[in-house]
N, C-alpha and C. Protein backbone atom coordinates (compact mmCIF):
# COMPACT_ATOMS: atom_id res chain seq x y z
N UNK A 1 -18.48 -17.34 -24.42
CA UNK A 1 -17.21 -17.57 -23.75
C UNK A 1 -17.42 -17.60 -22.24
N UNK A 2 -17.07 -16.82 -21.61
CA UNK A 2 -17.25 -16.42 -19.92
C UNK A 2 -15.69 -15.24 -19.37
N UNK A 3 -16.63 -15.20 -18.26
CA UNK A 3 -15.48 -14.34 -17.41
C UNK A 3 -14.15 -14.49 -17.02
N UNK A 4 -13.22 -13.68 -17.34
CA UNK A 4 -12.02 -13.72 -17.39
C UNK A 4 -11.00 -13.11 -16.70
N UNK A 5 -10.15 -13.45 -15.34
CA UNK A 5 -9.30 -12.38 -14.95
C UNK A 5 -8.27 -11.97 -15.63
N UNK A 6 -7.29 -10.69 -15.56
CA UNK A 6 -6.40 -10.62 -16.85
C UNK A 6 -5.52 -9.78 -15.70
N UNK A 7 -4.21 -10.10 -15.88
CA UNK A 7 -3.50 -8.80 -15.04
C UNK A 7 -3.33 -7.71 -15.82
N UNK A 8 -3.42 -6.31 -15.67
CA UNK A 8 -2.93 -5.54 -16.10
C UNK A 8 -2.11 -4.28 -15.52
N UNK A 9 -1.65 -4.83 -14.63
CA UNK A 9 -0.61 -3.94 -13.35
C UNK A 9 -0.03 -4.41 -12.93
N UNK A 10 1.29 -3.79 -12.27
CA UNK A 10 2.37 -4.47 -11.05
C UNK A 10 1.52 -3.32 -10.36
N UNK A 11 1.83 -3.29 -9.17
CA UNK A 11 1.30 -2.65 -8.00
C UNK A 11 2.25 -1.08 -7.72
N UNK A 12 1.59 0.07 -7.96
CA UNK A 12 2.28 0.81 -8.03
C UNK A 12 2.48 1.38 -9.29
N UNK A 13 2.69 0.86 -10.38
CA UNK A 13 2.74 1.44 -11.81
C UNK A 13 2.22 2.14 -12.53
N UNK A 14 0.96 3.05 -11.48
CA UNK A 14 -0.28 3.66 -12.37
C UNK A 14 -0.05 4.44 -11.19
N UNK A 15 0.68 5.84 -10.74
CA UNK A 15 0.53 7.26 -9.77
C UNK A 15 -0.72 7.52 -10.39
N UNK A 16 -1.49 8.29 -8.88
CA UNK A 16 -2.71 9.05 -8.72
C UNK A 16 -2.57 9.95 -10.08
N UNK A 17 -3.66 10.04 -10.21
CA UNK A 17 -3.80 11.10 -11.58
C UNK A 17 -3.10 10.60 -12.53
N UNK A 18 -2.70 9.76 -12.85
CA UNK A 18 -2.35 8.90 -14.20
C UNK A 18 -3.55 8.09 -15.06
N UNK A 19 -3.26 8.19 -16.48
CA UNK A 19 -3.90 7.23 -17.25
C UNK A 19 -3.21 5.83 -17.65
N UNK A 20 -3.10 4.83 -17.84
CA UNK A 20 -2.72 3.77 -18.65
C UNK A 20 -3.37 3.33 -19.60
N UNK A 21 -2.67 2.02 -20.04
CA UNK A 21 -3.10 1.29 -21.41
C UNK A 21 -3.05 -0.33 -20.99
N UNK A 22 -3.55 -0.87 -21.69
CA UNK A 22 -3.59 -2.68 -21.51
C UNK A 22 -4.20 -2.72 -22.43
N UNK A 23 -3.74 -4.14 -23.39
CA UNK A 23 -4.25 -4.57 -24.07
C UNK A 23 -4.71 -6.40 -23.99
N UNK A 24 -5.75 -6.49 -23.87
CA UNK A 24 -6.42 -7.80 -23.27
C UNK A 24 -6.96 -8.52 -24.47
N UNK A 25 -6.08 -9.24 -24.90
CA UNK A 25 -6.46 -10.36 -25.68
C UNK A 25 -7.29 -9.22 -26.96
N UNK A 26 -6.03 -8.34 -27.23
CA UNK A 26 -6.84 -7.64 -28.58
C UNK A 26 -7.62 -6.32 -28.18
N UNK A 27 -8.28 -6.41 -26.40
CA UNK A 27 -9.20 -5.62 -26.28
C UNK A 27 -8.46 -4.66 -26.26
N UNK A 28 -8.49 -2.98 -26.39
CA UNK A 28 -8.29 -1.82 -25.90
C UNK A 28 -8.68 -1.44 -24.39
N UNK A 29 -7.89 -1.39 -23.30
CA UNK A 29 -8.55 -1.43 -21.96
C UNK A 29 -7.97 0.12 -21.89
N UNK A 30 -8.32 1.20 -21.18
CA UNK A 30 -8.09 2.42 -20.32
C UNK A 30 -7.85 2.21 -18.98
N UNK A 31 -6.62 2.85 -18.63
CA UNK A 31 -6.88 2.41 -17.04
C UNK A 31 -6.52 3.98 -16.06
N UNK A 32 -7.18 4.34 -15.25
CA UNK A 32 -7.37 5.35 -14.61
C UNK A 32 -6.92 5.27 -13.03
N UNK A 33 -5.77 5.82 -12.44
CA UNK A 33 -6.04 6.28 -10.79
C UNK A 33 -6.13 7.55 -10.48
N UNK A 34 -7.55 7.44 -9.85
CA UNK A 34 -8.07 8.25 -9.15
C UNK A 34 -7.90 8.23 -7.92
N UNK A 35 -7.18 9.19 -7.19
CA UNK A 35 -7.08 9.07 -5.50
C UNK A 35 -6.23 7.45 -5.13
N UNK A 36 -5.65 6.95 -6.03
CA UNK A 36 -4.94 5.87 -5.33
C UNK A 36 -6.20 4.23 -5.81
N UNK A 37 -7.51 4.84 -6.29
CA UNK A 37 -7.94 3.69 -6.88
C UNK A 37 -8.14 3.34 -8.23
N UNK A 38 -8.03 2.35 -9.06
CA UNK A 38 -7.84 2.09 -10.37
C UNK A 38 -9.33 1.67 -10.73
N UNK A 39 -9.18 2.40 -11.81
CA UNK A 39 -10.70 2.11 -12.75
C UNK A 39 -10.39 1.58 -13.98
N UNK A 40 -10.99 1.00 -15.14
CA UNK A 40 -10.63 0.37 -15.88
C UNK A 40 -11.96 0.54 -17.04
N UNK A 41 -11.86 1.16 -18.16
CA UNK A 41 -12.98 0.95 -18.96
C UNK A 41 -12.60 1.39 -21.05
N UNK A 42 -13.37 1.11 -21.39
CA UNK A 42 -12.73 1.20 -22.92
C UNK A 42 -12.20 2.25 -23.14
N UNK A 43 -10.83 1.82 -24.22
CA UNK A 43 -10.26 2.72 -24.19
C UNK A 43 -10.72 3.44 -25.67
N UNK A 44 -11.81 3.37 -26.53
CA UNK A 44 -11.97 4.02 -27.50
C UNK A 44 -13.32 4.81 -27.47
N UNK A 45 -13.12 6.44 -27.56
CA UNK A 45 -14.09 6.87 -27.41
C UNK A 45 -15.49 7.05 -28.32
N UNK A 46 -16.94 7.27 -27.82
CA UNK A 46 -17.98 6.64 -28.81
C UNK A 46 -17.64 7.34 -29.68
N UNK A 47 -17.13 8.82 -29.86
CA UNK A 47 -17.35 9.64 -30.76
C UNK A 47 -16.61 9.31 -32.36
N UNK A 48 -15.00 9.07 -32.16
CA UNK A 48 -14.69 8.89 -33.50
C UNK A 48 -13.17 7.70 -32.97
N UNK A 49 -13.43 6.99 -31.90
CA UNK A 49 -12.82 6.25 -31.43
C UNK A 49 -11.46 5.94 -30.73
N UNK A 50 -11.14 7.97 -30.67
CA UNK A 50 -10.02 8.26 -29.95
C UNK A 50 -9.21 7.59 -28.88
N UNK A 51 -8.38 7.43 -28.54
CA UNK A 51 -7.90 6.71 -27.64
C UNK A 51 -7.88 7.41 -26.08
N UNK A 52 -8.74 7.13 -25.53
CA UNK A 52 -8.79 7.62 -23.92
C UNK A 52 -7.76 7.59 -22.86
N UNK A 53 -6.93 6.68 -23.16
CA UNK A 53 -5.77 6.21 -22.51
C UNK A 53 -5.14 7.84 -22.83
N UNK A 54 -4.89 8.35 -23.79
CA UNK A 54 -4.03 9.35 -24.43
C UNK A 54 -4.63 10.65 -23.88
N UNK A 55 -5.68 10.82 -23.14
CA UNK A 55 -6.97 11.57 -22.90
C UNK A 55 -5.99 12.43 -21.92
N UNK A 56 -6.85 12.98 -21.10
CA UNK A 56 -6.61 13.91 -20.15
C UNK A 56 -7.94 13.61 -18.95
N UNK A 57 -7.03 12.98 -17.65
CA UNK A 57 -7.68 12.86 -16.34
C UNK A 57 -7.90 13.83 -15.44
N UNK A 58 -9.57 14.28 -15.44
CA UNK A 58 -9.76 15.29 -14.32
C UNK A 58 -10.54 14.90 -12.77
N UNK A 59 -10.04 14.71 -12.14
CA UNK A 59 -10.73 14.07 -10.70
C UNK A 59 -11.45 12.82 -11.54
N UNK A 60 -12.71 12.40 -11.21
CA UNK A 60 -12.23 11.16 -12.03
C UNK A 60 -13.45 10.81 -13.59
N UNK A 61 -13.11 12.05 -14.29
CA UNK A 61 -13.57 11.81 -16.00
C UNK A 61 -12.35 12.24 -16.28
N UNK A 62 -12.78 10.91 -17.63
CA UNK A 62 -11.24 11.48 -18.56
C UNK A 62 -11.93 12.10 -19.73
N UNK A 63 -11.38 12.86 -20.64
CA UNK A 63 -11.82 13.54 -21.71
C UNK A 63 -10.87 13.17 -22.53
N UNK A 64 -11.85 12.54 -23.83
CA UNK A 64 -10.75 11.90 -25.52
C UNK A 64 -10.06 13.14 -25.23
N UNK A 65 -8.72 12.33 -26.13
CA UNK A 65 -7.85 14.22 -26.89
C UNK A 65 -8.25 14.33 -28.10
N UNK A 66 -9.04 13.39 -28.71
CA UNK A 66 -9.25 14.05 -29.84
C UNK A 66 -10.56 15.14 -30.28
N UNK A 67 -11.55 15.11 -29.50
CA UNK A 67 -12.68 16.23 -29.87
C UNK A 67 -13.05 16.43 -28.41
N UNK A 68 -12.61 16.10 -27.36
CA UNK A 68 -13.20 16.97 -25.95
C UNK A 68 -14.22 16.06 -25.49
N UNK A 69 -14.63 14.65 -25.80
CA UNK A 69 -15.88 14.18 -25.41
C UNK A 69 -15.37 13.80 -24.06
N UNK A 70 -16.14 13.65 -22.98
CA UNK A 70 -15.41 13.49 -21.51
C UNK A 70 -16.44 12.18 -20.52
N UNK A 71 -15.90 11.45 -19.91
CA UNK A 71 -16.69 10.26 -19.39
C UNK A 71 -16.12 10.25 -18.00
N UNK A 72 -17.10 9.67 -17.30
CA UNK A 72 -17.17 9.62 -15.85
C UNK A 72 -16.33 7.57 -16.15
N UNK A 73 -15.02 7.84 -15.08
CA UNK A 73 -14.42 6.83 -15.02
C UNK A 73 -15.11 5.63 -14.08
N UNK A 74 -15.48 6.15 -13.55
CA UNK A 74 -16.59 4.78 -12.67
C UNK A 74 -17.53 4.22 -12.88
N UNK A 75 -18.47 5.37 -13.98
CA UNK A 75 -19.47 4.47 -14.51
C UNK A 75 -19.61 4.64 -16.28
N UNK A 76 -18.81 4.91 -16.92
CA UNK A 76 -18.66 4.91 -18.28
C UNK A 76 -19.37 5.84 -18.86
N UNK A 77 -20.41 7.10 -18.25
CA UNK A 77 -21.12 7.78 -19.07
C UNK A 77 -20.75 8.78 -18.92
N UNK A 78 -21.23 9.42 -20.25
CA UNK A 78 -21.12 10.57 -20.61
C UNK A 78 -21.09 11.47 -19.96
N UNK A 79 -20.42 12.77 -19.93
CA UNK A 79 -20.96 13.26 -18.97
C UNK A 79 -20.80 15.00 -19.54
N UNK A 80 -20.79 15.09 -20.51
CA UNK A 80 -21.20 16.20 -21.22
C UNK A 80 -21.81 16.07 -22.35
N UNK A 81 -22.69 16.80 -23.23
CA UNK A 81 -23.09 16.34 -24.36
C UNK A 81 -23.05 15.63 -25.20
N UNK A 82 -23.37 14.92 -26.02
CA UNK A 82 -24.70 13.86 -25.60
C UNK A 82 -24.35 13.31 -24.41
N UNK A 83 -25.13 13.30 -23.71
CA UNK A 83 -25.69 12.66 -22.82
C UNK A 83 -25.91 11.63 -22.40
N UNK A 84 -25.41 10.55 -21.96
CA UNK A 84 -26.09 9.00 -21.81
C UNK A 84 -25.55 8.01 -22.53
N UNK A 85 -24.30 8.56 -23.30
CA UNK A 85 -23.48 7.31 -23.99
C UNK A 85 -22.71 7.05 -23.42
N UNK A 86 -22.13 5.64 -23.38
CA UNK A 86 -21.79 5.03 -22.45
C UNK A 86 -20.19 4.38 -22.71
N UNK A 87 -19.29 3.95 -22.11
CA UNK A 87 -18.09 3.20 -22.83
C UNK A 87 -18.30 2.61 -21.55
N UNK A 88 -17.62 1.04 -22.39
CA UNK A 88 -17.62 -0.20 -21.30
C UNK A 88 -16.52 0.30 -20.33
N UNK A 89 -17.10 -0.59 -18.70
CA UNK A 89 -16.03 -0.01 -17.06
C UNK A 89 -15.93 -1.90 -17.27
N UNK A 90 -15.23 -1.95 -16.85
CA UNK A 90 -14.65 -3.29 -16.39
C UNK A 90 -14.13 -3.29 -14.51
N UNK A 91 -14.65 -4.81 -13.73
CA UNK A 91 -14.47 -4.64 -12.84
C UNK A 91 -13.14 -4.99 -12.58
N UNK A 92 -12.24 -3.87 -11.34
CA UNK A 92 -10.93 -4.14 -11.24
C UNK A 92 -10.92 -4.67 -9.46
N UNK A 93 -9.69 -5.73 -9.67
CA UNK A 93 -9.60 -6.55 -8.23
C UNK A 93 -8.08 -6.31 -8.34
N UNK A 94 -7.39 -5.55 -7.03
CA UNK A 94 -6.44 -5.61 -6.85
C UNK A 94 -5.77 -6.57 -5.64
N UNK A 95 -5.10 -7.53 -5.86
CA UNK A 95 -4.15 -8.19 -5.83
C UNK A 95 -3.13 -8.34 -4.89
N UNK A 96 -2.16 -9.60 -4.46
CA UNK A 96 -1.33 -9.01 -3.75
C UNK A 96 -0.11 -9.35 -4.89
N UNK A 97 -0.39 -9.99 -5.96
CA UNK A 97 0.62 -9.68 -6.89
C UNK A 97 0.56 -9.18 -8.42
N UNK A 98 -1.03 -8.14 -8.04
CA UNK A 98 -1.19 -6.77 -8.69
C UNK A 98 -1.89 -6.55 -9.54
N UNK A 99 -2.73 -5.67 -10.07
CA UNK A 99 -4.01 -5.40 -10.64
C UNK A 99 -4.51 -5.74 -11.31
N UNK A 100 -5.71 -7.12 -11.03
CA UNK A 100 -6.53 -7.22 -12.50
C UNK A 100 -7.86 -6.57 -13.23
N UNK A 101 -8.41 -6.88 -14.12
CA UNK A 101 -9.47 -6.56 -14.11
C UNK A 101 -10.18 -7.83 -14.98
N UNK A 102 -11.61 -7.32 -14.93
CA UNK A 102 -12.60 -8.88 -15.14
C UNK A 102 -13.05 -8.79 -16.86
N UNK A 103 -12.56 -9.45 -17.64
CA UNK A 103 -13.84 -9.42 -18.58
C UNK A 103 -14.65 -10.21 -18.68
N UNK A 104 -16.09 -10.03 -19.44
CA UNK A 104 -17.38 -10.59 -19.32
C UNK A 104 -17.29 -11.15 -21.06
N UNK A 105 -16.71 -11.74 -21.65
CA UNK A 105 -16.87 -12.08 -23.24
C UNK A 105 -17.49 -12.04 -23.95
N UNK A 106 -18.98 -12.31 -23.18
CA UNK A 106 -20.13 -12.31 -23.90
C UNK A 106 -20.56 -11.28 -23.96
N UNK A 107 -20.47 -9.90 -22.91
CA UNK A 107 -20.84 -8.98 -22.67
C UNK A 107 -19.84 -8.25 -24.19
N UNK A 108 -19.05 -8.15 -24.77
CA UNK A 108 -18.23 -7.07 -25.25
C UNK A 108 -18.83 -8.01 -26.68
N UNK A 109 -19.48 -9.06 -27.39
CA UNK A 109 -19.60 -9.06 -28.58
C UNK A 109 -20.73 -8.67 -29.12
């Protein structure tokens, strides 16, 4: 396929320390502000595919609600036991008529 912009924000709709949701053509997206900037990465966690969106945001890892697994929002990894697993970050470009982010098509099959 190829790269794709997608909106998934009006500007403003995601307060600091909030999680969101988007759904991109089917995908499950997570969306995170941290300090006023938006991060964007899968929203199902490796472990048993919890929904991260639903998670709980701490400075900027969110942790599934369903078993505690917790990921660094900027770069998708793990960041407590195991170690080194990863959930897809998608790059986000904000807008002057409001937040997208990029998918890679080939990258997610």
């Amino acid at each position: 396929m190829e790269r794709k912009r997608y909106k998934v924000l009006e500007h403003g709709a995601l307060r600091p320390g909030q999680l969101g949701y988007a759904d991109v053509e089917g995908l499950p997206i997570a969306l995170a502000n941290v300090d006023g900037e938006i991060f964007a990465f899968g929203d199902a966690c490796r472990h048993e595919g919890g929904p991260l969106s639903e998670g709980v945001l701490i400075d900027d890892t969110v942790t599934c609600p369903w078993h505690g697994w917790t990921y660094a929002v900027r770069t998708g990894k793990s960041v407590v036991p195991p170690i080194g697993l990863r959930i897809p970050v998608y790059p986000v470009y904000v807008e002057e008529d409001g937040v997208y982010i990029e998918v890679d098509w080939d990258a997610t099959s």
